[in-house]
C-alpha atoms as a PDB file:
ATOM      1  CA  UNK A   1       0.000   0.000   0.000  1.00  0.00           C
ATOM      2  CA  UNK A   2       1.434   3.376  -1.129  1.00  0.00           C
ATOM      3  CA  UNK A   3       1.682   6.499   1.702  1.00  0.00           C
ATOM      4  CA  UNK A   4      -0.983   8.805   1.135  1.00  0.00           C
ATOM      5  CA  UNK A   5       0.061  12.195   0.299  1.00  0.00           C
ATOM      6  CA  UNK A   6       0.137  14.293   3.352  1.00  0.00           C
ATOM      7  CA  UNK A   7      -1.238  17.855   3.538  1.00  0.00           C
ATOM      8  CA  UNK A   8      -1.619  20.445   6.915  1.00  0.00           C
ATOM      9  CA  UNK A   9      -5.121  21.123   7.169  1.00  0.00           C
ATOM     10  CA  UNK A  10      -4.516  24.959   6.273  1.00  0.00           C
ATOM     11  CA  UNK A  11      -3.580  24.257   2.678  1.00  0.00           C
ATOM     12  CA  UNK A  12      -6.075  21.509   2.546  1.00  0.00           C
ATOM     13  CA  UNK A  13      -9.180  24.386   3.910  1.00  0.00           C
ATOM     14  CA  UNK A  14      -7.784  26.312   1.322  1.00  0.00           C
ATOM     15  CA  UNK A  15      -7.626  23.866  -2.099  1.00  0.00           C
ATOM     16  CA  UNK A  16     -10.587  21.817  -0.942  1.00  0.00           C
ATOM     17  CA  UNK A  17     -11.351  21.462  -4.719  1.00  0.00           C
ATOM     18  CA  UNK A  18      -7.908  20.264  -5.092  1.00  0.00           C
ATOM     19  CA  UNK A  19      -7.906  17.604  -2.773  1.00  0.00           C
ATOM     20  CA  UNK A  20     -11.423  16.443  -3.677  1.00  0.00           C
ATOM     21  CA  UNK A  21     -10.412  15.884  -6.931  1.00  0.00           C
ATOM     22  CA  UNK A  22      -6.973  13.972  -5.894  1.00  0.00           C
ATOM     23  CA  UNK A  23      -8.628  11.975  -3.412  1.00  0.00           C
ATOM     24  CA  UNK A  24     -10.739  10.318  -6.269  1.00  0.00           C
ATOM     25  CA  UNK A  25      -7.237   8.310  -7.257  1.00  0.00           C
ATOM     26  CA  UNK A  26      -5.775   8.330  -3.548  1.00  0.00           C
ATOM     27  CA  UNK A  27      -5.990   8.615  -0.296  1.00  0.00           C
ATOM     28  CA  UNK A  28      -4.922  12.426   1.403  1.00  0.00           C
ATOM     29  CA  UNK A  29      -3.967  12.720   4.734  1.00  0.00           C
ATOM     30  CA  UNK A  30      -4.728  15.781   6.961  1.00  0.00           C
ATOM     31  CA  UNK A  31      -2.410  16.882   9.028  1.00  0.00           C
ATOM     32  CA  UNK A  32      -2.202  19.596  12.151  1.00  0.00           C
ATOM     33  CA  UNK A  33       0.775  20.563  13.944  1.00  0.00           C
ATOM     34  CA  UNK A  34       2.929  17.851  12.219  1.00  0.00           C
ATOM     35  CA  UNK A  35       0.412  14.854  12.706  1.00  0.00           C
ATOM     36  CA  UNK A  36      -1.843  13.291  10.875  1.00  0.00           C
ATOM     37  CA  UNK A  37      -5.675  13.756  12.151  1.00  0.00           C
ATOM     38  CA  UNK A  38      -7.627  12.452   9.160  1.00  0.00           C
ATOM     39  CA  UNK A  39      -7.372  11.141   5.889  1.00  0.00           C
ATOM     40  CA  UNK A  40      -9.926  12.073   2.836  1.00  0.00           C
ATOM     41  CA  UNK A  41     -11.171   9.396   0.440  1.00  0.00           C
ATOM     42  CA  UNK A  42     -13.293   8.877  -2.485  1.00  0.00           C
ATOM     43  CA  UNK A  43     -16.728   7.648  -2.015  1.00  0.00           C
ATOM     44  CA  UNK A  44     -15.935   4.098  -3.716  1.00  0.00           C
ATOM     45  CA  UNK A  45     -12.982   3.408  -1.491  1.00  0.00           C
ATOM     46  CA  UNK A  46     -15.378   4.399   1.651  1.00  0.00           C
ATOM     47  CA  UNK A  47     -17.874   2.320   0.465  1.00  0.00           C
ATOM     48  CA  UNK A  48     -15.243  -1.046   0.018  1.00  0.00           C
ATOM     49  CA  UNK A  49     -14.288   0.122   3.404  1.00  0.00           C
ATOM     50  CA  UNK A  50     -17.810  -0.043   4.773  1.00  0.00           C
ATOM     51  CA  UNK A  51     -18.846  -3.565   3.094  1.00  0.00           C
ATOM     52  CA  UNK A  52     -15.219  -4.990   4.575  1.00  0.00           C
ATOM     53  CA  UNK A  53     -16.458  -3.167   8.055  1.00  0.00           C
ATOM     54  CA  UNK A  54     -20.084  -4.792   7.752  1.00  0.00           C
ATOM     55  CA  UNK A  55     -18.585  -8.040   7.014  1.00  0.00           C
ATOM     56  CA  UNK A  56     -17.009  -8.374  10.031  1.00  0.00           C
ATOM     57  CA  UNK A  57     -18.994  -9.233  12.705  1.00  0.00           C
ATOM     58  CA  UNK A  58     -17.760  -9.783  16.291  1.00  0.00           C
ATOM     59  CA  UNK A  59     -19.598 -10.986  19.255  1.00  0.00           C
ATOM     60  CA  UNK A  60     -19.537 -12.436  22.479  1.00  0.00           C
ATOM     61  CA  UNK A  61     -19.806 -16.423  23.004  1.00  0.00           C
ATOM     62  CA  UNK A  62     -21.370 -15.460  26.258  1.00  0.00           C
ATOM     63  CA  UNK A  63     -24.514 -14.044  24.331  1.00  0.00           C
ATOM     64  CA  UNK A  64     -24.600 -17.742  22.296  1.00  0.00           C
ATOM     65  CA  UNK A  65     -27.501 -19.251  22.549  1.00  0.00           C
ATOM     66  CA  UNK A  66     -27.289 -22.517  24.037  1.00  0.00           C
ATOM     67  CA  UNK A  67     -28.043 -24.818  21.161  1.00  0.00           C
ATOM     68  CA  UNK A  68     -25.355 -23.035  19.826  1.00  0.00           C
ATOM     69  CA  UNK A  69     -22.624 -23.269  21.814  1.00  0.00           C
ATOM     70  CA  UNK A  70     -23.433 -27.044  22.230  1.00  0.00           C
ATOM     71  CA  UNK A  71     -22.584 -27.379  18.589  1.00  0.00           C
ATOM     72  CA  UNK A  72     -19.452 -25.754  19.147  1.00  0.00           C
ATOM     73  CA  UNK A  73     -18.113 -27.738  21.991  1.00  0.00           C
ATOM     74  CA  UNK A  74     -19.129 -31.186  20.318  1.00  0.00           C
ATOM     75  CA  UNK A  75     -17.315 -29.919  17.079  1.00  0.00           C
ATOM     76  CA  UNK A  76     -13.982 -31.303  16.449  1.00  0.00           C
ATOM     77  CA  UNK A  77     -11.642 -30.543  13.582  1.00  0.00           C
ATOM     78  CA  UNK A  78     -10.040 -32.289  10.458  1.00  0.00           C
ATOM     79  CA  UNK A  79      -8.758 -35.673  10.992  1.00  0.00           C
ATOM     80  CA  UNK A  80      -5.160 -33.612  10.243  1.00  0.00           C
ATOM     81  CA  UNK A  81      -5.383 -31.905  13.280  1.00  0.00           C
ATOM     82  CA  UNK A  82      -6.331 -34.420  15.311  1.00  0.00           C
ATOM     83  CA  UNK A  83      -4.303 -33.519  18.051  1.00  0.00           C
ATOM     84  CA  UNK A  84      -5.416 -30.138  18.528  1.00  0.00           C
ATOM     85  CA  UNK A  85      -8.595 -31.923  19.674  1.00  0.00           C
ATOM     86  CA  UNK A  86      -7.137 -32.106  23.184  1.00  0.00           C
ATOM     87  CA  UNK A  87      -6.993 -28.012  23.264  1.00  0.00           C
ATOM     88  CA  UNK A  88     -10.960 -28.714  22.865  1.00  0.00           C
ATOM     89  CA  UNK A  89     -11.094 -31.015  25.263  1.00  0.00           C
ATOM     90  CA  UNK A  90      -9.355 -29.057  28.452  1.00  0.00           C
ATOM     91  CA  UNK A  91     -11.919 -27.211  30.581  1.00  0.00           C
END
């Protein structure tokens, strides 16, 4: 992945249109006082971020229901990992 372009937030305020345009074919960071606070995209790449985001569910096992997280203990794995079976089987 290339390094986005980096820009203080002064000039970027100032050449909006600029960076608009520019951030159709990369990514522009914003910076202020030497760090980066932001970074402007274009609305496909925020939208392949937002499906990756939305794919990408987490949870908590504790919020399982039951039938659930039966399944899951009584699953084992491949016959080729066999002996990871025991990591299942400590309580």
């Amino acid at each position: 992945m290339d390094t986005p372009e980096t820009i203080p937030a002064s000039e970027f305020t100032r050449n909006f249109g600029r960076y608009r345009m520019r951030a159709q074919r990369a990514t522009v960071a914003v910076s202020s006082h030497g760090r980066v606070t932001g970074y402007f995209i274009g609305p496909d790449e925020y939208e392949e971020f937002r499906r990756f985001r939305d794919s990408r569910r987490g949870f908590a096992t504790a919020d399982l229901p039951e039938a659930k997280a039966r399944a899951i203990r009584a699953s084992r794995m491949d016959k080729r990992h066999a002996h990871l079976n025991r990591v299942l089987d400590r309580k």
